[in-house]
C-alpha atoms as a PDB file:
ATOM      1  CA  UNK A   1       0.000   0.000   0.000  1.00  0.00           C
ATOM      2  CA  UNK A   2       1.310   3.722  -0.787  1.00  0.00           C
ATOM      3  CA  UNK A   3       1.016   6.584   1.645  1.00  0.00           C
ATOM      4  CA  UNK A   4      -1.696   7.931  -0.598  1.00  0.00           C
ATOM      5  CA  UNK A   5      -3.505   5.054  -0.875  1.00  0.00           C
ATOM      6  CA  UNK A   6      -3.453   4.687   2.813  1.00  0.00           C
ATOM      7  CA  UNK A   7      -4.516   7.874   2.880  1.00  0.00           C
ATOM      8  CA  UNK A   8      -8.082   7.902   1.027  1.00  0.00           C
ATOM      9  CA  UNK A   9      -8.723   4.252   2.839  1.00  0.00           C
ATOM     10  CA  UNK A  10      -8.437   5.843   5.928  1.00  0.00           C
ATOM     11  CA  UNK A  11     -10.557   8.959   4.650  1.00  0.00           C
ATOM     12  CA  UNK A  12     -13.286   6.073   3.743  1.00  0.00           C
ATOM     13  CA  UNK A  13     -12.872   4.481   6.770  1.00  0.00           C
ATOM     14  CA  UNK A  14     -13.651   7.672   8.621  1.00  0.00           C
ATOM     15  CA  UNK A  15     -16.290   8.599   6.559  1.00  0.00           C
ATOM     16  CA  UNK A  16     -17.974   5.048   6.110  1.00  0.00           C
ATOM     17  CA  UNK A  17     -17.798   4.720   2.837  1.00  0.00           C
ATOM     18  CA  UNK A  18     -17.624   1.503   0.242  1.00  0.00           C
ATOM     19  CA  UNK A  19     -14.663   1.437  -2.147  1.00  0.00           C
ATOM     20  CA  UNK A  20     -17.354   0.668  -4.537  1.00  0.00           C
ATOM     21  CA  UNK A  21     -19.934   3.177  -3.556  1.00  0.00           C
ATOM     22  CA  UNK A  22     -16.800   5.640  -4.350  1.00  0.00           C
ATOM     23  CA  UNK A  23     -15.284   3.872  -7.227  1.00  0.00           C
ATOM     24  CA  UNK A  24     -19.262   4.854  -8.568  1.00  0.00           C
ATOM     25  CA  UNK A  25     -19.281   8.334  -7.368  1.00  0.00           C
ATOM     26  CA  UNK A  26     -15.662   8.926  -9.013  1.00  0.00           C
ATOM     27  CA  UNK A  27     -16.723   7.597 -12.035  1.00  0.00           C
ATOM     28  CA  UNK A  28     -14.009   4.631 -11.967  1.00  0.00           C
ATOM     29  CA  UNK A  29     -13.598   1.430 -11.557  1.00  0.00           C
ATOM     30  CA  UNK A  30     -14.015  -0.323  -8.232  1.00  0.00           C
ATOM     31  CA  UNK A  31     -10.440  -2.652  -9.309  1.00  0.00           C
ATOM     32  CA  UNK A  32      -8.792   0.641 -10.188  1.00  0.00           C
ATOM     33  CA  UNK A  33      -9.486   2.821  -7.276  1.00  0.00           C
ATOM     34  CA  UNK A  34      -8.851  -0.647  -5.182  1.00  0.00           C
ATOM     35  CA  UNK A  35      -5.426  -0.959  -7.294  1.00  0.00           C
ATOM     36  CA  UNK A  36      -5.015   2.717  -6.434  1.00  0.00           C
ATOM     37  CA  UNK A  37      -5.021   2.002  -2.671  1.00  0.00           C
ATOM     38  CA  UNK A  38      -2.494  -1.168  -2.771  1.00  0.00           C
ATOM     39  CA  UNK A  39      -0.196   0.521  -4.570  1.00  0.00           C
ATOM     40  CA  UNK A  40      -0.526  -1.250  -7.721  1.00  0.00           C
ATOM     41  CA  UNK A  41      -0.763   1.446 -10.101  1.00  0.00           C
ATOM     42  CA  UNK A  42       1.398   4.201 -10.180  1.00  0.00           C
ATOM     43  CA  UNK A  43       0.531   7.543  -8.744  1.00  0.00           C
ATOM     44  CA  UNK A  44      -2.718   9.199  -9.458  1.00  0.00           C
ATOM     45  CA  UNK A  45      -2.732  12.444 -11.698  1.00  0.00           C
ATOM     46  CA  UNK A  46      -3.455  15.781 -10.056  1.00  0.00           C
ATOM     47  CA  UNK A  47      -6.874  15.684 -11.295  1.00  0.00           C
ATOM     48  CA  UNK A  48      -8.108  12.754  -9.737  1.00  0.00           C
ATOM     49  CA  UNK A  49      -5.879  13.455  -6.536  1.00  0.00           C
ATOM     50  CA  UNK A  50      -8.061  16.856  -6.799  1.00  0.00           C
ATOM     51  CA  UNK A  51     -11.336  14.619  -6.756  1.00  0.00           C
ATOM     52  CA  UNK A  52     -10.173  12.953  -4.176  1.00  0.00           C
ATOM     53  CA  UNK A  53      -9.888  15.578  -1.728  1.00  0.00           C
ATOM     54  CA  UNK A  54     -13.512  17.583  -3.145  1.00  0.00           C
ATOM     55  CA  UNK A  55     -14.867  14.064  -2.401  1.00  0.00           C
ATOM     56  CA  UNK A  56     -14.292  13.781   0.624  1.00  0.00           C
ATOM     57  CA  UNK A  57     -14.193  18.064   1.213  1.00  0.00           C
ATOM     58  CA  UNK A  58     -10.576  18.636   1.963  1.00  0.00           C
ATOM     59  CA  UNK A  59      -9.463  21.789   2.572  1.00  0.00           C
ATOM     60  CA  UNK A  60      -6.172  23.704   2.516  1.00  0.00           C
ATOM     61  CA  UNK A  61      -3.298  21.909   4.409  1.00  0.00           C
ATOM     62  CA  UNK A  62      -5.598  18.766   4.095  1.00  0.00           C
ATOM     63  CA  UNK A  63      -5.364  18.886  -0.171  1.00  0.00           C
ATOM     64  CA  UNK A  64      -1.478  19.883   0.143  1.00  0.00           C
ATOM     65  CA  UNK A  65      -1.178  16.513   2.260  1.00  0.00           C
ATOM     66  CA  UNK A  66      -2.928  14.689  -0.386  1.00  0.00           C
ATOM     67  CA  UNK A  67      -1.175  15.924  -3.064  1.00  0.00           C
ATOM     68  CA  UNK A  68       2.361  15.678  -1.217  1.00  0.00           C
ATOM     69  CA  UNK A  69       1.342  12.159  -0.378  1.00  0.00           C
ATOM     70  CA  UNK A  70       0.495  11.681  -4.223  1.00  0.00           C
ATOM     71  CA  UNK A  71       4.017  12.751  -4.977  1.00  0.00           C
ATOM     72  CA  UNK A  72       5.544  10.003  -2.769  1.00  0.00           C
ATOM     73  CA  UNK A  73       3.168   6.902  -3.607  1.00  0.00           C
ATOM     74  CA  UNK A  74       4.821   5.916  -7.461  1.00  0.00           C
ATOM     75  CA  UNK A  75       4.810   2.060  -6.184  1.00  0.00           C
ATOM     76  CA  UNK A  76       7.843   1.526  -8.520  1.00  0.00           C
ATOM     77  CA  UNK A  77      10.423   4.207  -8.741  1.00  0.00           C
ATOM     78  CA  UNK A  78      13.972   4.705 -10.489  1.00  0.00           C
ATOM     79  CA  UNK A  79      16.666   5.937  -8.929  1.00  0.00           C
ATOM     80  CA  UNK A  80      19.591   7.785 -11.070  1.00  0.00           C
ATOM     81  CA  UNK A  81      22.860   7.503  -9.488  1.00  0.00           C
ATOM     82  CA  UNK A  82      24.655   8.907 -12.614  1.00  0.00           C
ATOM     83  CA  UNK A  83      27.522  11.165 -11.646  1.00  0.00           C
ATOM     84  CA  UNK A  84      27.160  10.471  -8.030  1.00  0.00           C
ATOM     85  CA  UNK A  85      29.485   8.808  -5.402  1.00  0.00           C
ATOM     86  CA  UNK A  86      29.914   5.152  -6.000  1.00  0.00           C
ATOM     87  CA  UNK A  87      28.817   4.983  -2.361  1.00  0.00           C
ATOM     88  CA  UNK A  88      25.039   6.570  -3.639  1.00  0.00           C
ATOM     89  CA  UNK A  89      24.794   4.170  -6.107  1.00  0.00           C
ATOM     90  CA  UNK A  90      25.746   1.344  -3.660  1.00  0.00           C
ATOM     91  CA  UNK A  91      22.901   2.498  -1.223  1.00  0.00           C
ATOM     92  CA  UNK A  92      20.391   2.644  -3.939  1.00  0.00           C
ATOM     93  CA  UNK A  93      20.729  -0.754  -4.990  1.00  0.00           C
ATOM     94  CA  UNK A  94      20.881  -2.300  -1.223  1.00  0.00           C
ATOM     95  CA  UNK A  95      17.721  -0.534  -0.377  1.00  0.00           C
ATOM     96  CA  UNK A  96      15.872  -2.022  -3.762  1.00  0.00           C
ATOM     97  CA  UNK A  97      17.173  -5.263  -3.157  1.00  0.00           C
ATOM     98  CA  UNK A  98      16.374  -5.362   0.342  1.00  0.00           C
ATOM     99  CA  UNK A  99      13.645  -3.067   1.008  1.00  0.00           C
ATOM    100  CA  UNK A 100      11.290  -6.410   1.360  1.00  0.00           C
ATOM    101  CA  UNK A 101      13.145  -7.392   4.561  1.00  0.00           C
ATOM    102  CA  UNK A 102      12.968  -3.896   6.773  1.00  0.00           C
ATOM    103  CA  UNK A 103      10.536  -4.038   9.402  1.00  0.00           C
ATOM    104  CA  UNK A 104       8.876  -0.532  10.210  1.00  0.00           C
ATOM    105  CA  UNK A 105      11.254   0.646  13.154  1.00  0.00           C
ATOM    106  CA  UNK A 106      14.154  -0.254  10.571  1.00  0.00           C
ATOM    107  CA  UNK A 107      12.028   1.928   7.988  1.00  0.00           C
ATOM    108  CA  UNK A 108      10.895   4.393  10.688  1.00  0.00           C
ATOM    109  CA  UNK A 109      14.536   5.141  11.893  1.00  0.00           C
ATOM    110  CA  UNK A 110      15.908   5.828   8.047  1.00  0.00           C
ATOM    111  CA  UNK A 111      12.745   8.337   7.570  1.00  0.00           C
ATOM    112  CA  UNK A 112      14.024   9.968  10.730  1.00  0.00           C
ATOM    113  CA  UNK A 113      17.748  10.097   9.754  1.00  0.00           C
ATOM    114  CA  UNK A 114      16.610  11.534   6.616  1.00  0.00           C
ATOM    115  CA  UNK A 115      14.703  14.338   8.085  1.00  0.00           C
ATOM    116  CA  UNK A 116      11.119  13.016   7.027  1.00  0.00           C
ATOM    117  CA  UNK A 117       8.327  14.296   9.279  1.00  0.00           C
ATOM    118  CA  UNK A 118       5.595  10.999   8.925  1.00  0.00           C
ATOM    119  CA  UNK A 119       2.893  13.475  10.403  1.00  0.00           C
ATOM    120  CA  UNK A 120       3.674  15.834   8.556  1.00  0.00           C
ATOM    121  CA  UNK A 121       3.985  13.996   5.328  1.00  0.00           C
ATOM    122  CA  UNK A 122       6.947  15.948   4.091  1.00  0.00           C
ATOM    123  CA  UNK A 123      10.767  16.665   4.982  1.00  0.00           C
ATOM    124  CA  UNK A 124      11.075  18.208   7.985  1.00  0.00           C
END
């Protein structure tokens, strides 16, 4: 699951609404907004991240949290070391090739070093 899709299931959740009864009012399919949510397609455009949030009545810091959390849910990303330290590249690789075995303090403690605020959804 991305950020953003855990995002808009937890705005359901809250609200009490059916992925399909939203699929519907979205105009979409229930198996792509669900695909949406587990991360299986990439990120969403900033159209539909837009209906999102008047779906559900967002406002202000609330839409610039969607959208920020939009930005960081592409389920499969590249990363271009090109003209970098051979020491960037090296971490780039590890992390794709191990990312599968981090448990969430591991993952947790590397957001932190990296100055990511998780309630804030953004670099601190």
């Amino acid at each position: 699951m991305t950020p953003f899709g855990a995002r808009v299931r937890e705005l359901r959740a809250v609200k009490g609404i059916q992925l399909k009864d939203m699929a519907q009012d979205l105009q979409v399919s229930s198996a792509y907004l669900s695909a949406l949510e587990h991360g299986k397609r990439g990120r969403p455009g900033p159209g539909f991240v837009m209906q999102i949030a008047n779906y559900f009545g967002l406002i202000w810091d609330e839409v610039d949290d969607l959208k920020r959390l939009a930005q960081l849910s592409h389920p499969r990303i590249a990363v271009d070391t090109g003209g970098l330290n051979p020491k960037a590249t090296l971490l780039a690789n590890l992390i794709a090739g191990h990312i599968h075995e981090l448990d969430d303090g591991t993952i947790d403690r590397i957001l932190i070093e990296m100055g990511f605020d998780e309630e804030a959804g953004q670099n601190a």
